[in-house]
Structure formats: C-alpha cells, structure tokens
N, C-alpha and C. Protein backbone atom coordinates (compact mmCIF):
# COMPACT_ATOMS: atom_id res chain seq x y z
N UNK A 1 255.37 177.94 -54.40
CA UNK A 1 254.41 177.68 -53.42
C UNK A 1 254.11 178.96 -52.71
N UNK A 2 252.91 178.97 -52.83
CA UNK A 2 252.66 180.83 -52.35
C UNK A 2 251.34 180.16 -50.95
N UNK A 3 251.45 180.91 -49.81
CA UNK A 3 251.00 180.67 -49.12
C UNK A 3 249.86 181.85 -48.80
N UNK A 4 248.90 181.56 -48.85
CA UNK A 4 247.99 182.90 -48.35
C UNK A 4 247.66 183.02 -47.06
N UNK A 5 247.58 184.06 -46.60
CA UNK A 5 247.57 184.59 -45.23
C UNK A 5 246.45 185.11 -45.17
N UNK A 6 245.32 184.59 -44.43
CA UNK A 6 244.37 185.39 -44.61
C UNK A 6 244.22 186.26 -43.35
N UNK A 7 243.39 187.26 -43.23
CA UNK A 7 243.65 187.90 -41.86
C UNK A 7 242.71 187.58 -41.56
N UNK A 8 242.70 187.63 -40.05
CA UNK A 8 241.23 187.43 -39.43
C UNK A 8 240.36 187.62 -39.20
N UNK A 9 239.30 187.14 -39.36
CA UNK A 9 237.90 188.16 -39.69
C UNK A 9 237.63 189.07 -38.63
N UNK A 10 237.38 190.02 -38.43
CA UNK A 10 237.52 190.74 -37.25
C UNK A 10 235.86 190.30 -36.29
N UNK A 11 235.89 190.65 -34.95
CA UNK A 11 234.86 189.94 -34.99
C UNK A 11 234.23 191.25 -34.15
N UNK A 12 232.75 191.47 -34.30
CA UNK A 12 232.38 192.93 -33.98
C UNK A 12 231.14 192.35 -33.14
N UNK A 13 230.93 192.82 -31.32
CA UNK A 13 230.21 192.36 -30.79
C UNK A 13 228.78 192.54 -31.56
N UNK A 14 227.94 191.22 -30.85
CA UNK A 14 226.35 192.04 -31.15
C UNK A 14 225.80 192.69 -30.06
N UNK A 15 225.60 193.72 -30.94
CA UNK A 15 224.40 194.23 -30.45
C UNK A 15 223.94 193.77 -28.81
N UNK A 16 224.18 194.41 -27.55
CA UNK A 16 223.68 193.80 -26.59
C UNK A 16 221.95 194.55 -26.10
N UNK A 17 221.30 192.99 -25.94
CA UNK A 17 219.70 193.49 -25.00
C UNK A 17 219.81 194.05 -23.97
N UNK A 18 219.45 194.94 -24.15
CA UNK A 18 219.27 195.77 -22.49
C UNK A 18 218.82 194.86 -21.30
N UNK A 19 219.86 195.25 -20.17
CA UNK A 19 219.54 194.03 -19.21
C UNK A 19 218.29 194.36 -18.26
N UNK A 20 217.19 193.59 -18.09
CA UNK A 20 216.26 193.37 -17.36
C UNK A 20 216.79 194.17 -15.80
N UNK A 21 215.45 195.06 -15.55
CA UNK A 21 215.88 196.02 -14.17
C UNK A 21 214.93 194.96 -13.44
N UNK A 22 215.71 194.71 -12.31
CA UNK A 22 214.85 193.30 -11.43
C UNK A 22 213.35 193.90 -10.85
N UNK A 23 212.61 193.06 -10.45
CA UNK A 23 211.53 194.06 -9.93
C UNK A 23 211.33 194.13 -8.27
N UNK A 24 211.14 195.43 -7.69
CA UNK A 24 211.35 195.57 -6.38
C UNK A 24 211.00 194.74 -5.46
N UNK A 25 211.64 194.10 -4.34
CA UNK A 25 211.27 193.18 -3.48
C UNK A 25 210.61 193.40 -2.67
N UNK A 26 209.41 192.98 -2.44
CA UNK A 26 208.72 193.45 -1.48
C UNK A 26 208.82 193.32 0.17
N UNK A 27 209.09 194.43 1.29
CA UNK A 27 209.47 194.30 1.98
C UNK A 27 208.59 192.74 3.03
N UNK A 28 209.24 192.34 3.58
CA UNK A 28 208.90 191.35 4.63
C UNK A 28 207.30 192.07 5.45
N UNK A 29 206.28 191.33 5.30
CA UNK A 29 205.72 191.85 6.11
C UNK A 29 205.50 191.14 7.47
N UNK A 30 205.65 192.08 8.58
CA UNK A 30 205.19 191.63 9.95
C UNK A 30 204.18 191.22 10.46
N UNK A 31 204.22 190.37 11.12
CA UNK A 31 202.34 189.67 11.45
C UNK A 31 202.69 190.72 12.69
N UNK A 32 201.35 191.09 12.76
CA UNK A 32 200.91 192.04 13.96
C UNK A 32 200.20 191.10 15.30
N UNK A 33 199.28 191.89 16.65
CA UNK A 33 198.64 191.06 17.10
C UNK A 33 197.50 190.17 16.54
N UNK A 34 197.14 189.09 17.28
CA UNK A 34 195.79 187.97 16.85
C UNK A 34 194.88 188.91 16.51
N UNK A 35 194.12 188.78 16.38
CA UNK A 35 192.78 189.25 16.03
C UNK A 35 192.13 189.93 16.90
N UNK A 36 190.76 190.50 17.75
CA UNK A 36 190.29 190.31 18.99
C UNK A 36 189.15 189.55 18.86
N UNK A 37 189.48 188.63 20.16
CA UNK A 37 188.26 187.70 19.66
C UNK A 37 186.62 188.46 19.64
N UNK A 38 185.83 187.29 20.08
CA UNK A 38 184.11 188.20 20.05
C UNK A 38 184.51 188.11 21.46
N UNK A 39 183.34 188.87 21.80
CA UNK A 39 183.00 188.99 23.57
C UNK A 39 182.98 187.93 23.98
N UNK A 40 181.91 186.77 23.18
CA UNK A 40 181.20 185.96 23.70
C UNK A 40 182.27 184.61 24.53
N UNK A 41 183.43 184.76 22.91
CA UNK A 41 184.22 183.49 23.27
C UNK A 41 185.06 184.13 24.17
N UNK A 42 185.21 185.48 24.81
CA UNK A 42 186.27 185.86 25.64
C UNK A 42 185.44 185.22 27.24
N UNK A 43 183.95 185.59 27.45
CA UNK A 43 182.96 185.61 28.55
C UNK A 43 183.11 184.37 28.92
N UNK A 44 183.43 183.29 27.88
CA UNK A 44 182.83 181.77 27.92
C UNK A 44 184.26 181.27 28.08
N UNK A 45 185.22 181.42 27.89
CA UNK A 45 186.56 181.39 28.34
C UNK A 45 186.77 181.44 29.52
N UNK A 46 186.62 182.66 29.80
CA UNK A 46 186.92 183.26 31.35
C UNK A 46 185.97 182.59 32.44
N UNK A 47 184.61 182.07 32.17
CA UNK A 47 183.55 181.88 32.97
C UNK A 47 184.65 180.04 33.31
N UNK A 48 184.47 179.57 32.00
CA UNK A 48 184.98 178.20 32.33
C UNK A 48 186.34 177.93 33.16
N UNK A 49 186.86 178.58 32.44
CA UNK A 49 188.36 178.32 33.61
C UNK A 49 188.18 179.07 35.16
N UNK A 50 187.77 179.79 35.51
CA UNK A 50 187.11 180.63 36.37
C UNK A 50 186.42 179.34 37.37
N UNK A 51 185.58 178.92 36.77
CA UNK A 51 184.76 177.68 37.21
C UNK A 51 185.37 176.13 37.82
N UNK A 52 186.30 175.91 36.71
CA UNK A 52 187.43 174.89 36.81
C UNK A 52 188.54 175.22 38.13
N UNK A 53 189.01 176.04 37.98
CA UNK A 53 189.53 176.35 39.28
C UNK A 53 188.94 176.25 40.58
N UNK A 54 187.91 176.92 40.29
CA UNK A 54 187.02 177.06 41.85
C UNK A 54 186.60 175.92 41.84
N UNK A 55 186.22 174.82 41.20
CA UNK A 55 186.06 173.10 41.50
C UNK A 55 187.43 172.77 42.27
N UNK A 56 188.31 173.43 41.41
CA UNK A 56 189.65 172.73 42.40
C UNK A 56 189.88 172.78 43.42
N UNK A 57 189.63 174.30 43.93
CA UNK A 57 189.52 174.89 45.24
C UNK A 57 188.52 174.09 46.15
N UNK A 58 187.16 173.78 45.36
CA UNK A 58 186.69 172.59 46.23
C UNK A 58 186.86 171.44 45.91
N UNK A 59 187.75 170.69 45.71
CA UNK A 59 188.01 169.41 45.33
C UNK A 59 189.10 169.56 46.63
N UNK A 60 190.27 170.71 46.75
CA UNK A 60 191.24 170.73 47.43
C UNK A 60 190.61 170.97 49.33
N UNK A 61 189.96 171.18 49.32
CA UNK A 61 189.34 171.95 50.42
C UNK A 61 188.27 170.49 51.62
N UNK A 62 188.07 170.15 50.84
CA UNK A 62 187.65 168.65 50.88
C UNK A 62 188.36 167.47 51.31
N UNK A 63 189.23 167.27 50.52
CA UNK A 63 190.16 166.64 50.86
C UNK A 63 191.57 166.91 51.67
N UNK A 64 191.54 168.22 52.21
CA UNK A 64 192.35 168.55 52.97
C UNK A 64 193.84 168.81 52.34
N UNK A 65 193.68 169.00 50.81
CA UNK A 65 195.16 169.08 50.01
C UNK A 65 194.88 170.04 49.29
N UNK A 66 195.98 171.57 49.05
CA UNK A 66 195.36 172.33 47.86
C UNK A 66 195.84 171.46 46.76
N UNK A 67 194.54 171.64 45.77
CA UNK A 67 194.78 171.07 44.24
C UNK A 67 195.09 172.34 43.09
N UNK A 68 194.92 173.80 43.56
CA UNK A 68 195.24 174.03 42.42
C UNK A 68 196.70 174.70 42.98
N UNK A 69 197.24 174.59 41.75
CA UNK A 69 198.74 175.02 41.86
C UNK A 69 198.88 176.02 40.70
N UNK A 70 200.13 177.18 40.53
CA UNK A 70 200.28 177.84 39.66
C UNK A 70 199.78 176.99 38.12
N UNK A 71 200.85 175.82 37.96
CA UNK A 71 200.50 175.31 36.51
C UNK A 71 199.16 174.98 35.88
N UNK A 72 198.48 174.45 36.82
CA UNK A 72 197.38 174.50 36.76
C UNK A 72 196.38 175.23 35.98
N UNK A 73 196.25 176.55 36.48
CA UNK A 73 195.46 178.05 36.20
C UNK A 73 195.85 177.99 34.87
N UNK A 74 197.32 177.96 34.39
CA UNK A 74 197.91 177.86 33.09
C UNK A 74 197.16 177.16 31.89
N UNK A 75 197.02 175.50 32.75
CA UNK A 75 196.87 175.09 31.56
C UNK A 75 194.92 175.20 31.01
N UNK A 76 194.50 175.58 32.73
CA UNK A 76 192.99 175.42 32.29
C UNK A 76 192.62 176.37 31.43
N UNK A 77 194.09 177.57 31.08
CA UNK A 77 193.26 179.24 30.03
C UNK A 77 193.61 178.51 28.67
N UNK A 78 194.90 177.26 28.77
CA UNK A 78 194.83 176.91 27.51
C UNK A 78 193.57 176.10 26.98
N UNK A 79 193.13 175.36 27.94
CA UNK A 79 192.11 174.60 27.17
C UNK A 79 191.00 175.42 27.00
N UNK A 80 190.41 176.52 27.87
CA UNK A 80 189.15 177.55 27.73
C UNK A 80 189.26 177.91 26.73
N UNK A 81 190.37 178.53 26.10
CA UNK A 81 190.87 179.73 25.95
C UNK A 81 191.14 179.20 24.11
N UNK A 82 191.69 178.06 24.18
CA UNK A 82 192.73 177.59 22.87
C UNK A 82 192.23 176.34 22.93
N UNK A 83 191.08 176.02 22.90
CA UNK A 83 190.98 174.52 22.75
C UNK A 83 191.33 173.58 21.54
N UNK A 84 191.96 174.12 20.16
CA UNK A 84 192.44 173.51 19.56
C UNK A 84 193.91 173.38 19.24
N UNK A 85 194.62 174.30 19.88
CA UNK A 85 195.54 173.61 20.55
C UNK A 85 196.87 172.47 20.90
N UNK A 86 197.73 172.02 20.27
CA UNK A 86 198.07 170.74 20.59
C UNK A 86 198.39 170.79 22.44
N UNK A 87 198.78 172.05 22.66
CA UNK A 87 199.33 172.32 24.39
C UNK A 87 198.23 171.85 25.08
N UNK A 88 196.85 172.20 24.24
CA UNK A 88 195.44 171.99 25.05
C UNK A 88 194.97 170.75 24.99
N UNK A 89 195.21 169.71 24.35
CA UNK A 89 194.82 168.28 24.24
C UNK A 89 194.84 167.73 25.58
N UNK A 90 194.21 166.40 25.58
CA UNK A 90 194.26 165.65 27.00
C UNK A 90 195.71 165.04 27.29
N UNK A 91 196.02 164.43 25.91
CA UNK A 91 197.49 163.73 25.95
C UNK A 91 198.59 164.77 26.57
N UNK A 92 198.06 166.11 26.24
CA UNK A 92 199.31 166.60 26.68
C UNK A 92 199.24 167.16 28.07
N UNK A 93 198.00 167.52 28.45
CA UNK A 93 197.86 168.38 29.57
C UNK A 93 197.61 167.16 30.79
N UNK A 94 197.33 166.02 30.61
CA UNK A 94 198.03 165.19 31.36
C UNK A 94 198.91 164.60 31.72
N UNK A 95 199.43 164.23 29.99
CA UNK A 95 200.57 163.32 30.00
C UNK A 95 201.95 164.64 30.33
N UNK A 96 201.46 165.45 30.02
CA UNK A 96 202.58 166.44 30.15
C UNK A 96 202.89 167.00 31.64
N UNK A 97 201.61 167.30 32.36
CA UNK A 97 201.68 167.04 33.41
C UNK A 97 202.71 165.91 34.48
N UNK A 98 202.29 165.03 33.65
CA UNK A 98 202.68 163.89 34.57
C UNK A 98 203.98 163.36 34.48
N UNK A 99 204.98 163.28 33.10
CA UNK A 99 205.53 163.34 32.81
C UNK A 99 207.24 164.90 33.65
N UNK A 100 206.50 165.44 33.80
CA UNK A 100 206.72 166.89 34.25
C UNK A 100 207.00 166.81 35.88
N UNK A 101 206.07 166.24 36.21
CA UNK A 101 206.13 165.79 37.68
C UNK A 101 207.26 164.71 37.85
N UNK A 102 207.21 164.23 36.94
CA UNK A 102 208.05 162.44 37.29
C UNK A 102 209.84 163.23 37.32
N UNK A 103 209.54 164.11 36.05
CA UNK A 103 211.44 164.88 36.09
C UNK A 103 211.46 165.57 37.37
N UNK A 104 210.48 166.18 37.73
CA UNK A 104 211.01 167.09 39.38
C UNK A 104 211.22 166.01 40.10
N UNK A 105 210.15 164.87 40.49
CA UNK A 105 210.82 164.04 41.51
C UNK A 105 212.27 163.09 41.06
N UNK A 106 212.65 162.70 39.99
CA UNK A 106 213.68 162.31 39.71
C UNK A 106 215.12 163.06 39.98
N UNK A 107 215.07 164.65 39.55
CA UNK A 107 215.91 165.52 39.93
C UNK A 107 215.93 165.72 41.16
N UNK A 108 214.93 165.71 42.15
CA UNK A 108 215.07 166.09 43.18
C UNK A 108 215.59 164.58 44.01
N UNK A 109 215.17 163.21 43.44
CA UNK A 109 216.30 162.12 43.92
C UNK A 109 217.40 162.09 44.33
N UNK A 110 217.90 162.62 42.85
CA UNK A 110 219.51 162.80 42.69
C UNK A 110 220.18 164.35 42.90
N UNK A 111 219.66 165.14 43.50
CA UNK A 111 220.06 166.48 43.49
C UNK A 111 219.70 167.07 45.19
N UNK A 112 218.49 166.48 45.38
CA UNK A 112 217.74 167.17 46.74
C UNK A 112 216.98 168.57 46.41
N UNK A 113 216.14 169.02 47.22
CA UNK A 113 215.47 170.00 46.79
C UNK A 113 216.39 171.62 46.48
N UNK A 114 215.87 172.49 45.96
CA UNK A 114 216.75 173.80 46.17
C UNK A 114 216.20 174.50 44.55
N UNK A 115 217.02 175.92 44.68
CA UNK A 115 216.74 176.23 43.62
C UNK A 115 217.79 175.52 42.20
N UNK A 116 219.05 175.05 42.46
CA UNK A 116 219.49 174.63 41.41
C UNK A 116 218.68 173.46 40.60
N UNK A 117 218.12 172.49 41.82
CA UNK A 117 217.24 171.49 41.35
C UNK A 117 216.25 172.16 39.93
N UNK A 118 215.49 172.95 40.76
CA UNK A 118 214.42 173.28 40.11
C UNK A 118 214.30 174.16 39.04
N UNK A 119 215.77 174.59 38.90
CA UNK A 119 215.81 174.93 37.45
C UNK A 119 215.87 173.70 36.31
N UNK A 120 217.18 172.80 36.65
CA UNK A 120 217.41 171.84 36.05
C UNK A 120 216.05 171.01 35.84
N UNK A 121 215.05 171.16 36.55
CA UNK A 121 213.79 170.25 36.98
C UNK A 121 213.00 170.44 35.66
N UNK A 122 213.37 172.01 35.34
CA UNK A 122 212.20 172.78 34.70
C UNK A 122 212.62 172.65 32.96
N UNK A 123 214.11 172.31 32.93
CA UNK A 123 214.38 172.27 31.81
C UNK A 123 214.53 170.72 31.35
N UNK A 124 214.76 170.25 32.36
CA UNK A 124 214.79 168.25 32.03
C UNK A 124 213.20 168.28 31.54
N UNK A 125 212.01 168.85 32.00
CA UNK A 125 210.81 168.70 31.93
C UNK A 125 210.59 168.80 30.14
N UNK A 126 211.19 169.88 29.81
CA UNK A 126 210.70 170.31 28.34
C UNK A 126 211.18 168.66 27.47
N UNK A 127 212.34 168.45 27.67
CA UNK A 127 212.86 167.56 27.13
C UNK A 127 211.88 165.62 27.01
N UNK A 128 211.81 165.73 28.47
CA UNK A 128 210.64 164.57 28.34
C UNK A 128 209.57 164.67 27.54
N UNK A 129 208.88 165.98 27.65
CA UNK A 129 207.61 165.98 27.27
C UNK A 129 207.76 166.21 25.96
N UNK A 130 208.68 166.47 25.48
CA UNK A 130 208.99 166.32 23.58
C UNK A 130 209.15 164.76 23.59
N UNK A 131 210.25 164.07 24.37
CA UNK A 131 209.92 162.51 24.02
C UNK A 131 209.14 161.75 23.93
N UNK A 132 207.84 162.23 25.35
CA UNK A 132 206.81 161.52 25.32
C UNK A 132 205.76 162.21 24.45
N UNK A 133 205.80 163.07 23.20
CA UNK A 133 204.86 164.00 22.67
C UNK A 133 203.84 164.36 22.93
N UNK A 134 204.25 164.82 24.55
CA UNK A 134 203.01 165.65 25.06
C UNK A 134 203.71 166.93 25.36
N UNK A 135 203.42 167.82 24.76
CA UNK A 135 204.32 169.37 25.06
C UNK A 135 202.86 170.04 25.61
N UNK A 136 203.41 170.63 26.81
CA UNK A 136 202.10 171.72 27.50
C UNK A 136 203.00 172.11 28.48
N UNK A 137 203.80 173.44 27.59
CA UNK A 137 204.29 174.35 28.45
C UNK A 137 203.77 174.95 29.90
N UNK A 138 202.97 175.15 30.61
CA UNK A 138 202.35 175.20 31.89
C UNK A 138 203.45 173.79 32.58
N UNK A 139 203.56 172.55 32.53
CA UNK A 139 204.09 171.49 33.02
C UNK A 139 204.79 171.78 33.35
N UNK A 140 206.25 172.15 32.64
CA UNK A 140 207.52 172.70 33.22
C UNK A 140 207.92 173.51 34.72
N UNK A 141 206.55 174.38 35.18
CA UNK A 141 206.46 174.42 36.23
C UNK A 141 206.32 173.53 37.41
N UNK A 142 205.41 172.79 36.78
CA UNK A 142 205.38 171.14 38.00
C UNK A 142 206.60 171.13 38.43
N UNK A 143 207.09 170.69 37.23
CA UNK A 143 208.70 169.95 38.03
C UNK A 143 209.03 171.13 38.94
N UNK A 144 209.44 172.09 38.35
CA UNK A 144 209.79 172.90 39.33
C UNK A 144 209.73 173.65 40.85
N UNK A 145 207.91 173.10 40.74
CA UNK A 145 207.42 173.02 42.31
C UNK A 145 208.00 172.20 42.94
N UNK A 146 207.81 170.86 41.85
CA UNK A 146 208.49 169.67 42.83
C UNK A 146 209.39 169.52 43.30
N UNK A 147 210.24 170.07 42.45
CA UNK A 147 211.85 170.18 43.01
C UNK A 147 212.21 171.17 43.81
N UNK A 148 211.16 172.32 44.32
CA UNK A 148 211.27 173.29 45.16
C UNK A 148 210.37 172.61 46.35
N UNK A 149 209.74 172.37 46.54
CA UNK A 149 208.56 171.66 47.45
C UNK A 149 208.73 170.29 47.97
N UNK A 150 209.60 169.69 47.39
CA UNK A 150 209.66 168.01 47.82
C UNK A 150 208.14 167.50 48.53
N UNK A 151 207.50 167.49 47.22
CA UNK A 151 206.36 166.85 48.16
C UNK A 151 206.33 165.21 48.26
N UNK A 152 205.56 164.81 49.03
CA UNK A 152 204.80 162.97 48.88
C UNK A 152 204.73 162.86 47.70
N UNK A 153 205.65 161.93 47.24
CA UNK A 153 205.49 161.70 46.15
C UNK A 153 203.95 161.16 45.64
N UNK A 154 203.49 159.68 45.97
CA UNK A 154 201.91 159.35 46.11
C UNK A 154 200.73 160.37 45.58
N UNK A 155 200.92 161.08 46.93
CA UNK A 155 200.03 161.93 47.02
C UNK A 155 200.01 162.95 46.41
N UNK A 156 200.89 163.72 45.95
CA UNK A 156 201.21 164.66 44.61
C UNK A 156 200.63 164.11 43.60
N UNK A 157 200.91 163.17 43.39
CA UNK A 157 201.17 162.58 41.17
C UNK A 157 199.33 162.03 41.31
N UNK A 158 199.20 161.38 42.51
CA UNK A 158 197.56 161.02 42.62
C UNK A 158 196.51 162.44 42.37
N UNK A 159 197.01 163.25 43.14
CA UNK A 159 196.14 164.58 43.09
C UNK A 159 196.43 165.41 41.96
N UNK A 160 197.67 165.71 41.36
CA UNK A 160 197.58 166.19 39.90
C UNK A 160 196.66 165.50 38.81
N UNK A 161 197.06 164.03 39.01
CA UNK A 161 196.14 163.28 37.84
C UNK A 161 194.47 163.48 38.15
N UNK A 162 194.01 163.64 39.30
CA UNK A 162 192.83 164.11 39.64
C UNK A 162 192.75 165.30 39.06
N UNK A 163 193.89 166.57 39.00
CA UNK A 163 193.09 167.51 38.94
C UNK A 163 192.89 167.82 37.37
N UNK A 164 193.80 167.29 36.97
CA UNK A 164 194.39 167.13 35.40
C UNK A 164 193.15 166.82 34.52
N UNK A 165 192.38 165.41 35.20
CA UNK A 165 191.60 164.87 34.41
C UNK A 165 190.00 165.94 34.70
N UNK A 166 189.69 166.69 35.85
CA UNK A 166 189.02 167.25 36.14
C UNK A 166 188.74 168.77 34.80
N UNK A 167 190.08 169.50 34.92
CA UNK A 167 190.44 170.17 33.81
C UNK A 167 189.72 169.94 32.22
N UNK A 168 190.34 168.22 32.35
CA UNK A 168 189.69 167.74 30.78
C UNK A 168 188.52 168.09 30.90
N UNK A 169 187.62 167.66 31.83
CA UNK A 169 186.67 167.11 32.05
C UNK A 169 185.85 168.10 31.83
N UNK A 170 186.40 169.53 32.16
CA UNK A 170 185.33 170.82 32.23
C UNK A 170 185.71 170.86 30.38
N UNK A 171 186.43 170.82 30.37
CA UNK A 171 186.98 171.37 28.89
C UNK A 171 186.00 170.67 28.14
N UNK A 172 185.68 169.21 28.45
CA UNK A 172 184.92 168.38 27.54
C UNK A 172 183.26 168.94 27.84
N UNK A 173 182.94 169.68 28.59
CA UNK A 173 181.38 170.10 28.92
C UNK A 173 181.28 171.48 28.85
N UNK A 174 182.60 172.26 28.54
CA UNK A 174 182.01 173.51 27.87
C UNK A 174 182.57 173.30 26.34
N UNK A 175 182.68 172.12 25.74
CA UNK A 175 183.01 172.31 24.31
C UNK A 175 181.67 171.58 23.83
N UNK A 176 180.98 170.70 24.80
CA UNK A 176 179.72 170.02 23.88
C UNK A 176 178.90 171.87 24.49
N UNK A 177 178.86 172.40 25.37
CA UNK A 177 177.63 173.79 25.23
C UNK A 177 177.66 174.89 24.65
N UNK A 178 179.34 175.01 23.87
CA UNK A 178 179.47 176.00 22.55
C UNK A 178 179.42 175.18 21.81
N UNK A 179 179.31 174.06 21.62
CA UNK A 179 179.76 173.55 20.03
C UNK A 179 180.66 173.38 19.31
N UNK A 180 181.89 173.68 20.17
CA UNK A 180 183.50 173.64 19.66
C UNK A 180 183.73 172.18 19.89
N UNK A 181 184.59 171.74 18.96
CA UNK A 181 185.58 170.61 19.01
C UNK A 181 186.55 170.66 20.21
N UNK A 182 185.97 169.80 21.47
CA UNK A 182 187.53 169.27 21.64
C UNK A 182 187.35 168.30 22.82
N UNK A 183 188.12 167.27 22.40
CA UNK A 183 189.55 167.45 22.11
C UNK A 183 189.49 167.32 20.70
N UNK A 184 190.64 167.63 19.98
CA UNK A 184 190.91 167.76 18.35
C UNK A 184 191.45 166.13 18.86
N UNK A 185 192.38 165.39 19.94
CA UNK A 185 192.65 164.16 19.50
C UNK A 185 193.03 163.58 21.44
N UNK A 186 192.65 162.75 21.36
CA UNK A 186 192.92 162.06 22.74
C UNK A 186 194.33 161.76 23.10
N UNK A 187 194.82 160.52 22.72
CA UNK A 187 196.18 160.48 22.93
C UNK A 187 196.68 159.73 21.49
C-alpha cells in the first residue's frame, strides 16, 4: 500500500488592480450674506412699518395708553420686511403675541415682578409658542415686559390684541399695493 503525498499546490497571488485614488472632497461651502434687496422693496418696507408704528403712536395717544412697545417695532419689520415668513403670519404674530403675554402674566402670578421673573418669562414664552405653533420671536419680549412691568392685566392683553391686529392689518394693505402674498396662511 503506497500512499502518495502530494504537495501542495503552491498558491501565487493575483495580480492586484491598482487601488482607485478617491476623488478630492470638495470643501464645505459657506453661505455668505442674503442678497441686497432692490431699493424699491427696501423704501416700501421701511415706509410701511414706519407708518404702522406711527398709527400706533396714534392709536396710543388717543386712548391715553402707549401701544407701541419694543416687541412691537420687531414684529411690524417682520411682516414689512419678510412677509413670507412663518414669524410674519397672523397666527403667529398674534397668537404669539398673546400667548407670550399670557406666560409673563402667569410667571409673574407665581414669582412677582423682577428681573428673575422676566427672564424665566422670556424663556417659558419660547416654549408656549412652539406648543401653540405660533413662533414670532419679537413675543418673547412681551412676557418679559410683563414680568418686568406688572401691568393690568385687561388692559394690556386688550391693547396688544388691538395693536397686533392693526399690524396685520397694515401688512394686509401694503401686500394687496405691491402685489405680494400675504398672509402665506391665516391660522
């Protein structure tokens, strides 16, 4: 009985393909500033909110209450300015408003006026107005007046919603005399 041994075939790599050189990644590019707008929509911006205010000033003047307040000025450059917008909508620049107001007087319930209030005022604010999906950063200040200011309650939340809807209101009569859309959506 003879056993054969065979040896093993030896085994000889193949041949390797040259490995693929990756191709250079292109660096990240940075968005720079917006654009600049035209004159026209900067003139017609500025004229309207400009205008809106000074209604407030006489709306406030009249009635013996100032109506415009810092947030205010804010939100009327958003709607001039950015009317499409979600910050610039009615839902938000009221409801956000109002909403905004309701956390300063609530904090200031349970806290009393001061500056700790009105920080807490300013950050409880963001939080509502994501629940109630009206976000219009300008609001966050409300509370914060409120909770610095302790005003009448009544008479505060009555005269914001006045001035609030006034705001719309210009927004809605310089968007039918350019021809822009807005509101993009009510509530």
């Amino acid at each position: 009985m003879t056993t054969s041994t065979q040896a093993p075939e030896a085994t000889v790599p193949a041949p390797s393909a040259p490995t693929p050189v990756p191709a250079p990644v292109p660096a990240p590019v940075r968005p720079g500033p917006p654009p600049r707008p035209r004159p026209t929509a900067v003139l017609t911006a500025t004229a309207v909110s400009t205008a809106a205010l000074l209604l407030l000033v006489a709306l406030g003047t009249v009635l013996h209450h100032p109506l415009l307040i810092p947030p205010l000025a804010a939100s009327m450059a958003l709607v001039a300015a950015s009317p499409d917008l979600p910050l610039s909508q009615p839902r938000s620049v009221v409801g956000g408003q109002l909403v905004s107001a309701l956390a300063g007087f609530a904090v200031l319930a349970v806290a009393g006026p001061g500056l700790w209030s009105a920080a807490v005022a300013g950050g409880l604010a963001l939080g509502v107005m994501a629940l109630a999906r009206a976000p219009h950063s300008p609001a966050a200040a409300t509370a914060v007046i409120v909770a610095l200011g302790s005003p009448p309650f009544w008479t505060f939340t009555g005269l914001l919603l006045a001035s609030c809807a006034l705001l719309v209101a210009v927004g809605l009569l310089a968007a039918r005399a350019t021809r822009r859309r807005y509101p993009v959506y009510w509530f």
